[in-house]
PDB file of N, CA and C in Angstrom:
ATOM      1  N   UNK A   1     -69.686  58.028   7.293  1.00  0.00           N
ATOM      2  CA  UNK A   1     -70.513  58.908   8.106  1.00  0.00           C
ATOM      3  C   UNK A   1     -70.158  60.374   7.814  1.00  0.00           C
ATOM      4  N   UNK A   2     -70.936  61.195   7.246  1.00  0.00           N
ATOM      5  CA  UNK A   2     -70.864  62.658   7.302  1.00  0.00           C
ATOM      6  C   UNK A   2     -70.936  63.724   8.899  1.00  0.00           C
ATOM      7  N   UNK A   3     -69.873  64.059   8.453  1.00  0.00           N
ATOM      8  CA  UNK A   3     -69.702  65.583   9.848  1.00  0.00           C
ATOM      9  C   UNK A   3     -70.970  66.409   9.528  1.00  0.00           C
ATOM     10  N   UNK A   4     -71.337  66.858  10.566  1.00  0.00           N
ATOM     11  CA  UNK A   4     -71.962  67.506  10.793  1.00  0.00           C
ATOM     12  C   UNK A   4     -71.446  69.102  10.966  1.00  0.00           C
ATOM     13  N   UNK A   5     -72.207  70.111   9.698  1.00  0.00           N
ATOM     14  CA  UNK A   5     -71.491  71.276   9.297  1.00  0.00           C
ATOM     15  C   UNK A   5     -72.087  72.488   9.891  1.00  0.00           C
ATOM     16  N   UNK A   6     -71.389  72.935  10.978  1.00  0.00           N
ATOM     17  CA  UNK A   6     -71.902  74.319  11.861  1.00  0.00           C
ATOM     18  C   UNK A   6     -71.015  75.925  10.868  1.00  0.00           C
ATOM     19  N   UNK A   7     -72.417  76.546  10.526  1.00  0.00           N
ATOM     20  CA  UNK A   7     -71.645  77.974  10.442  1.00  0.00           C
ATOM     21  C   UNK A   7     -71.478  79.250  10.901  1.00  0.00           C
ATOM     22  N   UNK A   8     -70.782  79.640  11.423  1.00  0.00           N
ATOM     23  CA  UNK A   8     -70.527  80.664  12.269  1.00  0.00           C
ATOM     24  C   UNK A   8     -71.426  82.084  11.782  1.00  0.00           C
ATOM     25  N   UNK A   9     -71.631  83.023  12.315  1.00  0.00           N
ATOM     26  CA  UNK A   9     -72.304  83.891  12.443  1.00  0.00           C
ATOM     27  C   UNK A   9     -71.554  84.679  10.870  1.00  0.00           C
ATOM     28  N   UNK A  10     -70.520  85.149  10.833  1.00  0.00           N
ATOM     29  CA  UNK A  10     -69.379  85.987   9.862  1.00  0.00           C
ATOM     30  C   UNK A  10     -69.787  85.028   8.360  1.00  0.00           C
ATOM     31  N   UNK A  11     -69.439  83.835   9.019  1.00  0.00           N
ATOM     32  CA  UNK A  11     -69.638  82.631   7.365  1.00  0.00           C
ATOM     33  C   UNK A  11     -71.025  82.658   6.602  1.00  0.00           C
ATOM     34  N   UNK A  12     -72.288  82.762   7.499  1.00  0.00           N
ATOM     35  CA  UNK A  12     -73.551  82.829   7.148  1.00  0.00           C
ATOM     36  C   UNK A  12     -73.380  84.227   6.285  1.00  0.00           C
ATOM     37  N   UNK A  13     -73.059  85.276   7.491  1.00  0.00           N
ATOM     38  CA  UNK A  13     -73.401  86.815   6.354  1.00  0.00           C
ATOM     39  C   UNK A  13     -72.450  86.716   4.840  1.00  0.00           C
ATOM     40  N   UNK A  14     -71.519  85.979   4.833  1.00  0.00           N
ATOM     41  CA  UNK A  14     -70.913  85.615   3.791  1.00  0.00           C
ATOM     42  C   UNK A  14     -71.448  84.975   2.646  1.00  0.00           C
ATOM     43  N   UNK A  15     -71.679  84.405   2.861  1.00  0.00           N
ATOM     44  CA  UNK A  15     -73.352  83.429   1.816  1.00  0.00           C
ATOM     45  C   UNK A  15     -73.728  84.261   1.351  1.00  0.00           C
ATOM     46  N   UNK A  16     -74.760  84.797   2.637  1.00  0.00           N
ATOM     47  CA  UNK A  16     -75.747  86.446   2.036  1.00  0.00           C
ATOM     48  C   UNK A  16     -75.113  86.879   1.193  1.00  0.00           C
ATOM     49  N   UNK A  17     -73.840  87.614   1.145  1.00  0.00           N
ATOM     50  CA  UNK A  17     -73.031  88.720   0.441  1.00  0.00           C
ATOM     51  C   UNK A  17     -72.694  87.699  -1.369  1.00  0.00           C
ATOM     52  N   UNK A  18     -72.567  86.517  -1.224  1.00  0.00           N
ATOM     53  CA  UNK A  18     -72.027  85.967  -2.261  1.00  0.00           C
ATOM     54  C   UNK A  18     -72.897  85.156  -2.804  1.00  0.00           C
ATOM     55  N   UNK A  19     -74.490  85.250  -3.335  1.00  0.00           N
ATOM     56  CA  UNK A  19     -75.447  84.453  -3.264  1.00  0.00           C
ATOM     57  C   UNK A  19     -74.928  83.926  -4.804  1.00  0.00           C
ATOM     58  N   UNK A  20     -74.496  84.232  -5.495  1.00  0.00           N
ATOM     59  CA  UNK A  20     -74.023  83.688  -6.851  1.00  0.00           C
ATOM     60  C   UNK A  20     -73.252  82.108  -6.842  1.00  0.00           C
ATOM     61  N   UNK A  21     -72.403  82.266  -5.498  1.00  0.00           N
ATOM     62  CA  UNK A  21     -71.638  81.291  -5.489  1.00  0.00           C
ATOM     63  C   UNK A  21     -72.389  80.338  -4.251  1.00  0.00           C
ATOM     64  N   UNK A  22     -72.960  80.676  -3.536  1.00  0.00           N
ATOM     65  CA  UNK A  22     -73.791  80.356  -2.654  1.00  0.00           C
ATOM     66  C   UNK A  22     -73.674  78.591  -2.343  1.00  0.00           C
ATOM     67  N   UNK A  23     -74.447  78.342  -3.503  1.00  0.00           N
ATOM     68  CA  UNK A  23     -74.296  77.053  -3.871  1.00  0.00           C
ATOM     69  C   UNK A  23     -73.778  76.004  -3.819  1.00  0.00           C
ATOM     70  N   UNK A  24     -72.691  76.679  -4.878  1.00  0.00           N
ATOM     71  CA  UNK A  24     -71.609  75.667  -4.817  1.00  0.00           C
ATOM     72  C   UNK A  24     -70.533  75.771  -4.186  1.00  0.00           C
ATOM     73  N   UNK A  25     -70.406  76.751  -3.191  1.00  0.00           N
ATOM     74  CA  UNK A  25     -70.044  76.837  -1.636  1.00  0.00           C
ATOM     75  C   UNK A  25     -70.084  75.841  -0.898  1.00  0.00           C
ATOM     76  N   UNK A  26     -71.855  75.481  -0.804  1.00  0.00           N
ATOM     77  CA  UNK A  26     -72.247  75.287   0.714  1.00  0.00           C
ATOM     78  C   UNK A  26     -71.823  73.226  -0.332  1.00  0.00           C
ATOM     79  N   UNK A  27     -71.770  73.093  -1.461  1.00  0.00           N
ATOM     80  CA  UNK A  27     -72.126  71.994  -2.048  1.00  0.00           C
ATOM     81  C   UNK A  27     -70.228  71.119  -2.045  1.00  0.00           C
ATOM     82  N   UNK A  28     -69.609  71.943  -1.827  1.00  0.00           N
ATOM     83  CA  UNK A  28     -68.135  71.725  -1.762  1.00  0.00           C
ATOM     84  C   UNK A  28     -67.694  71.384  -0.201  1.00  0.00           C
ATOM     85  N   UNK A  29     -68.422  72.398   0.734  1.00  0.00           N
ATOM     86  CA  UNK A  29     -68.438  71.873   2.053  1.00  0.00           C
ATOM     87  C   UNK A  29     -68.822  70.914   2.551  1.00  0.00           C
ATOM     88  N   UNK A  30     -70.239  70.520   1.781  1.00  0.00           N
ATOM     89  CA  UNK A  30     -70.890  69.059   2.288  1.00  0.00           C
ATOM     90  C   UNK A  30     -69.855  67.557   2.053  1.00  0.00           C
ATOM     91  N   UNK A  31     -69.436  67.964   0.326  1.00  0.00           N
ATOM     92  CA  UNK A  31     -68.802  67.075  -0.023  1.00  0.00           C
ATOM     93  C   UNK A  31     -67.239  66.564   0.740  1.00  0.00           C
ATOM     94  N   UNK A  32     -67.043  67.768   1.318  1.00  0.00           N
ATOM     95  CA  UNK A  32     -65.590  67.633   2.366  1.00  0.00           C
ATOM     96  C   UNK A  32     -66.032  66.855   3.436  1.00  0.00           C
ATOM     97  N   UNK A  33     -67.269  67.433   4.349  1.00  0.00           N
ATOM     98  CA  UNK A  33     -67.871  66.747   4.963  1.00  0.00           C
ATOM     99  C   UNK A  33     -67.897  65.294   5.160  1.00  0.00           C
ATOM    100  N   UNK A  34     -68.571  64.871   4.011  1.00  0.00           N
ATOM    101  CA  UNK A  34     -69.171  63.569   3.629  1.00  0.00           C
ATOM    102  C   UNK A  34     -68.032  62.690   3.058  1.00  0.00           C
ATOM    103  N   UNK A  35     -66.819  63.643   2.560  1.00  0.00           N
ATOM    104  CA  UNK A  35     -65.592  62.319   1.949  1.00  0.00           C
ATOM    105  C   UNK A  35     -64.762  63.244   2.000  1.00  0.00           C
ATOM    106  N   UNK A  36     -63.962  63.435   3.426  1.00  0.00           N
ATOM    107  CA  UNK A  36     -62.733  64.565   2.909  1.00  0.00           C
ATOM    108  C   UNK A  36     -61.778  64.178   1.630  1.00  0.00           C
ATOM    109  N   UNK A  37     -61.211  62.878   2.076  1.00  0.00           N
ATOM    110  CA  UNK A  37     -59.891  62.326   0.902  1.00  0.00           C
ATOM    111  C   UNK A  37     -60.153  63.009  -0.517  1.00  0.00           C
ATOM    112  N   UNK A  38     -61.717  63.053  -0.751  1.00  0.00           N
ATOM    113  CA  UNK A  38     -62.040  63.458  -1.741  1.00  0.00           C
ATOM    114  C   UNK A  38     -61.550  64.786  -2.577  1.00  0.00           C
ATOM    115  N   UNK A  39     -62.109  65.736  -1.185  1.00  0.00           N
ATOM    116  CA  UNK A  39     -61.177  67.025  -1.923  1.00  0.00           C
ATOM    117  C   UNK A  39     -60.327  67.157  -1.192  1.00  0.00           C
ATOM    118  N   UNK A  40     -59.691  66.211  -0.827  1.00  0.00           N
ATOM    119  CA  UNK A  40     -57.723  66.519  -0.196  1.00  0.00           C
ATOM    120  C   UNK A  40     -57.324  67.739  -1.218  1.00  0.00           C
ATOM    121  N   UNK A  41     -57.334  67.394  -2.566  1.00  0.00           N
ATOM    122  CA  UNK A  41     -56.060  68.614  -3.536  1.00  0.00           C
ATOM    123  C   UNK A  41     -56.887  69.722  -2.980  1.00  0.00           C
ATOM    124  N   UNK A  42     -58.131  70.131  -2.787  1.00  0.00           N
ATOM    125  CA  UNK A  42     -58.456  71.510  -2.726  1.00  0.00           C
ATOM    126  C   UNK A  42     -58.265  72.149  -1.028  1.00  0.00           C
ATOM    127  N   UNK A  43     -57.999  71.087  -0.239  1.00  0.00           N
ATOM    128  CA  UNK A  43     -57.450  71.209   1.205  1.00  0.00           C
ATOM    129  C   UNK A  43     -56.600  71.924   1.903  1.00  0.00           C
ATOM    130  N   UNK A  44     -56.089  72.697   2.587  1.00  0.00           N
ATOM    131  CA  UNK A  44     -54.757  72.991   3.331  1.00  0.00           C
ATOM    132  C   UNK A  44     -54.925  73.476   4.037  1.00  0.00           C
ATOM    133  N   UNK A  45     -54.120  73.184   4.939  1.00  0.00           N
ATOM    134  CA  UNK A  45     -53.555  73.882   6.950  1.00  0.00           C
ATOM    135  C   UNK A  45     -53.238  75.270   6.498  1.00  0.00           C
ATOM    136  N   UNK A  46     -53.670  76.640   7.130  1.00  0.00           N
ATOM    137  CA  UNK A  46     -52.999  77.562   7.242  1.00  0.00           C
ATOM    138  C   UNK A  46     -51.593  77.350   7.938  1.00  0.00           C
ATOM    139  N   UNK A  47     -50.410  78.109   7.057  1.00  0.00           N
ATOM    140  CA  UNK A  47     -49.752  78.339   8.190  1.00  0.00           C
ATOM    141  C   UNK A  47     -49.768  78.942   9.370  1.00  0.00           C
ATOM    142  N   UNK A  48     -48.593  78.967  10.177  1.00  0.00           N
ATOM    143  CA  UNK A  48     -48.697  79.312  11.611  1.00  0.00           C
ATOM    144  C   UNK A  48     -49.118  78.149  12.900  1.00  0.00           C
ATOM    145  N   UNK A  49     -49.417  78.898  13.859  1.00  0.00           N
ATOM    146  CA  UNK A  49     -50.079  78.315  15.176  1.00  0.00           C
ATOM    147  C   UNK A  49     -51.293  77.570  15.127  1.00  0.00           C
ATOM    148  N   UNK A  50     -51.745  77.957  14.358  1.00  0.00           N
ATOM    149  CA  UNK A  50     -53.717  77.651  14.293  1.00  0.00           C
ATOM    150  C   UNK A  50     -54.018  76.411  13.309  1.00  0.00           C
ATOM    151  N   UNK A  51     -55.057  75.875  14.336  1.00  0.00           N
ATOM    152  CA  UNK A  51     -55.518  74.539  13.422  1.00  0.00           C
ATOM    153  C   UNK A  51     -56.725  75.171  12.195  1.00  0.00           C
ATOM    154  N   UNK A  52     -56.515  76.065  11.599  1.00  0.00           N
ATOM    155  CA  UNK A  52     -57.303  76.597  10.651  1.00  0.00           C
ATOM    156  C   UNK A  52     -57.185  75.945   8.900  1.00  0.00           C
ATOM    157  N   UNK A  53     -57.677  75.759   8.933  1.00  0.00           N
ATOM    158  CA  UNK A  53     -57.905  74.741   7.047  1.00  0.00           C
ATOM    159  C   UNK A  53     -58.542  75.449   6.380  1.00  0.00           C
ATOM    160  N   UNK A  54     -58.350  75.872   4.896  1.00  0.00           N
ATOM    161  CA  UNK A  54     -58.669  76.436   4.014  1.00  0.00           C
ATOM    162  C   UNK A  54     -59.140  75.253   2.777  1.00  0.00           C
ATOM    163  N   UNK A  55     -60.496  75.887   2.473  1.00  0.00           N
ATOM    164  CA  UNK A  55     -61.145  74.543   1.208  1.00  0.00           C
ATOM    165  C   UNK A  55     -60.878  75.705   0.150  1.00  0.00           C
ATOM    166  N   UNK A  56     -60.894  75.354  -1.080  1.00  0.00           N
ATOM    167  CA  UNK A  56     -60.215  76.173  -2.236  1.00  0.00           C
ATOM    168  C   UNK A  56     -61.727  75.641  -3.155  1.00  0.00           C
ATOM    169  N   UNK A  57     -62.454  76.539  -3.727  1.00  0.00           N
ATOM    170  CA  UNK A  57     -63.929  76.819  -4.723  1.00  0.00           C
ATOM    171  C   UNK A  57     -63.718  77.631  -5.196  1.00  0.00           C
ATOM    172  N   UNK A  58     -62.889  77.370  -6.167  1.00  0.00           N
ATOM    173  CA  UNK A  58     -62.743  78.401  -7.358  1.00  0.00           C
ATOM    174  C   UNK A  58     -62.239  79.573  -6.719  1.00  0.00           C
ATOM    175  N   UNK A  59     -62.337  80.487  -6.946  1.00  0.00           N
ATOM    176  CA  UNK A  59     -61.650  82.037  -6.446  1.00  0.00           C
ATOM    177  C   UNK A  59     -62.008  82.082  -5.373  1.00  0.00           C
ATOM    178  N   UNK A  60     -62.580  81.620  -4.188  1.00  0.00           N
ATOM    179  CA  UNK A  60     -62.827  81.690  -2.740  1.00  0.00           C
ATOM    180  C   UNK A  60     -62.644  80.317  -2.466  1.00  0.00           C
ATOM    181  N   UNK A  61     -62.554  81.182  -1.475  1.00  0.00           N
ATOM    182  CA  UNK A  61     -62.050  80.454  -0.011  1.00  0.00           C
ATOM    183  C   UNK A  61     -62.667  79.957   1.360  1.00  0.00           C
ATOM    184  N   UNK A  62     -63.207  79.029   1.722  1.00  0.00           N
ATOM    185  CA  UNK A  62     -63.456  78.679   3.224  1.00  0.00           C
ATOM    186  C   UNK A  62     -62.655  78.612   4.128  1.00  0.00           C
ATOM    187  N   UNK A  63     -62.572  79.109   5.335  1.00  0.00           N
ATOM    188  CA  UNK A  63     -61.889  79.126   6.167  1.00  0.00           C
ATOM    189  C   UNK A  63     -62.915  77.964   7.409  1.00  0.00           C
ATOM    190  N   UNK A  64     -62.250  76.786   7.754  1.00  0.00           N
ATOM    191  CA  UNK A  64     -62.796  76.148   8.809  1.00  0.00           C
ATOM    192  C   UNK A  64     -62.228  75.474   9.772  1.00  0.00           C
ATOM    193  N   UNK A  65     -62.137  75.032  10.676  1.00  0.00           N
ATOM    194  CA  UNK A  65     -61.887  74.038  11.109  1.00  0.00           C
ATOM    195  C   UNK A  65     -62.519  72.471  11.654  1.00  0.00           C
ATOM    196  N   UNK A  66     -61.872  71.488  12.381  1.00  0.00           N
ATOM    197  CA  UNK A  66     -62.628  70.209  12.365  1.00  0.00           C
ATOM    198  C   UNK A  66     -62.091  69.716  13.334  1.00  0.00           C
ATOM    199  N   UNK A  67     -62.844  68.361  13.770  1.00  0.00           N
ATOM    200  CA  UNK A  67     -62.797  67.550  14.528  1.00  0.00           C
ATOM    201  C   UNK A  67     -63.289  66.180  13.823  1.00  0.00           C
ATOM    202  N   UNK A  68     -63.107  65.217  15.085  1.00  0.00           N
ATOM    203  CA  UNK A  68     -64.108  63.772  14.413  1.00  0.00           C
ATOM    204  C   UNK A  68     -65.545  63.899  14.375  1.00  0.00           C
ATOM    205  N   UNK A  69     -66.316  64.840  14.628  1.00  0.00           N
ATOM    206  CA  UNK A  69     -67.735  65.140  14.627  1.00  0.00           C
ATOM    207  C   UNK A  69     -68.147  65.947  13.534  1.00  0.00           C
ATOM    208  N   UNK A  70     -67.199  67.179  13.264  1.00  0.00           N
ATOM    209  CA  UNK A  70     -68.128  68.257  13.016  1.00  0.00           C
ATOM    210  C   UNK A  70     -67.182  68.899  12.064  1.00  0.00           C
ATOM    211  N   UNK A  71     -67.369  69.911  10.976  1.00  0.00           N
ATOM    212  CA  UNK A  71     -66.893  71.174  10.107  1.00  0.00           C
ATOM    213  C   UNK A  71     -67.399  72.077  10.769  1.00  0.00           C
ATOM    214  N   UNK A  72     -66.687  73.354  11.456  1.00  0.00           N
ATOM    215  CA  UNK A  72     -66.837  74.650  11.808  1.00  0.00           C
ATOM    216  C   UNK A  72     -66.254  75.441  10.628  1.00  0.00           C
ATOM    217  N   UNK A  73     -67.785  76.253   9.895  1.00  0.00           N
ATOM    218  CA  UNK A  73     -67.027  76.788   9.012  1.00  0.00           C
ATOM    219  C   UNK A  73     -66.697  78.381   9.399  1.00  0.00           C
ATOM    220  N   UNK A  74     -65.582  78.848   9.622  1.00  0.00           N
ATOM    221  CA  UNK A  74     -65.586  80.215  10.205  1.00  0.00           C
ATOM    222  C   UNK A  74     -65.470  81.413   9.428  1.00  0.00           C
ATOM    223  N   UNK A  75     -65.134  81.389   8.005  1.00  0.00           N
ATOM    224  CA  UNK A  75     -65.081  82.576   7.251  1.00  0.00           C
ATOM    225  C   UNK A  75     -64.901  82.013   5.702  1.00  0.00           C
ATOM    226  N   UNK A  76     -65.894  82.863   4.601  1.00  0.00           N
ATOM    227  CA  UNK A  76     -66.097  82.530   3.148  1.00  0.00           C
ATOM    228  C   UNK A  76     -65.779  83.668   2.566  1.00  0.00           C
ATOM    229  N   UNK A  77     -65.186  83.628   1.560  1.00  0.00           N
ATOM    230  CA  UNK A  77     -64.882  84.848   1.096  1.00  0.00           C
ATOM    231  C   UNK A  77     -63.616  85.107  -0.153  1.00  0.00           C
ATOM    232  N   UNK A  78     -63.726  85.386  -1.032  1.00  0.00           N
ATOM    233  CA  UNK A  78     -62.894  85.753  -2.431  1.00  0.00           C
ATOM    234  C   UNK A  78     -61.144  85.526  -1.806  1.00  0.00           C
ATOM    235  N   UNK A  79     -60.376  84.937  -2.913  1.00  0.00           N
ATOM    236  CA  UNK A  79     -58.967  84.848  -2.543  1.00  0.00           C
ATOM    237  C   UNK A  79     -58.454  85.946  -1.817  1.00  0.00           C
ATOM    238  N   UNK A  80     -58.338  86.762  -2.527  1.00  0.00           N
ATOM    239  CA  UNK A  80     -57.613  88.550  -2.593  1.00  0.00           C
ATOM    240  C   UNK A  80     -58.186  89.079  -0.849  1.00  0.00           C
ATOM    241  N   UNK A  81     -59.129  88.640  -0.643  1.00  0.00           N
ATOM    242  CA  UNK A  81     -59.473  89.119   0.771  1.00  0.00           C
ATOM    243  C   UNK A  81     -59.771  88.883   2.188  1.00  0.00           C
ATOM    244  N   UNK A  82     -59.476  87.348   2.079  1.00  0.00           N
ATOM    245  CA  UNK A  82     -60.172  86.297   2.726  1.00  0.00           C
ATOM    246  C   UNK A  82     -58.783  86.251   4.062  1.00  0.00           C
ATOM    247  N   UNK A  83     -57.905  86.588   3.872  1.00  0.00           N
ATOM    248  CA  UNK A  83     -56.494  86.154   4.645  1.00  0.00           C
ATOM    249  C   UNK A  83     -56.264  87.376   5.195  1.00  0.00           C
ATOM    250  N   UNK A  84     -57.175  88.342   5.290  1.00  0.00           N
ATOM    251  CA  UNK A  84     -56.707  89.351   6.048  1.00  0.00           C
ATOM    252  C   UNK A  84     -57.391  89.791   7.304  1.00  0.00           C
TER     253      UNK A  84
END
């Protein structure tokens, strides 16, 4: 069963800004979605306090989090800038 993928207001204008990668963005998220185990290697917990997970697409970065329902994706955006 695939999660169902909500994107936050910041993540959408992110798209906008990165329409090149756009794509295979939104095509890496589905696939987490639909079979995490799948991209486990491209996976990881931020450190710290926060249940925040980072998906790894080439030189950017998703920032999301999850549940048993759903992907909240909360921020997209290039390595170098994405963590600040």
């Amino acid at each position: 069963m695939m999660k169902a993928i909500f994107y936050l207001p910041r993540a959408r204008k992110a798209l906008l800004r990165h329409r090149g990668q756009a794509d295979r963005i939104i095509s890496k998220i589905a696939a987490y979605a639909k079979n995490p185990a799948a991209q486990a290697n491209n996976v990881k917990r931020l450190k710290g306090n926060i249940p925040v997970l980072r998906l790894r697409v080439g030189s950017y970065r998703v920032l999301f989090t999850e549940d048993d329902k759903r992907v909240t994706v909360i921020d997209i955006g290039p390595r170098a800038s994405i963590y600040e």
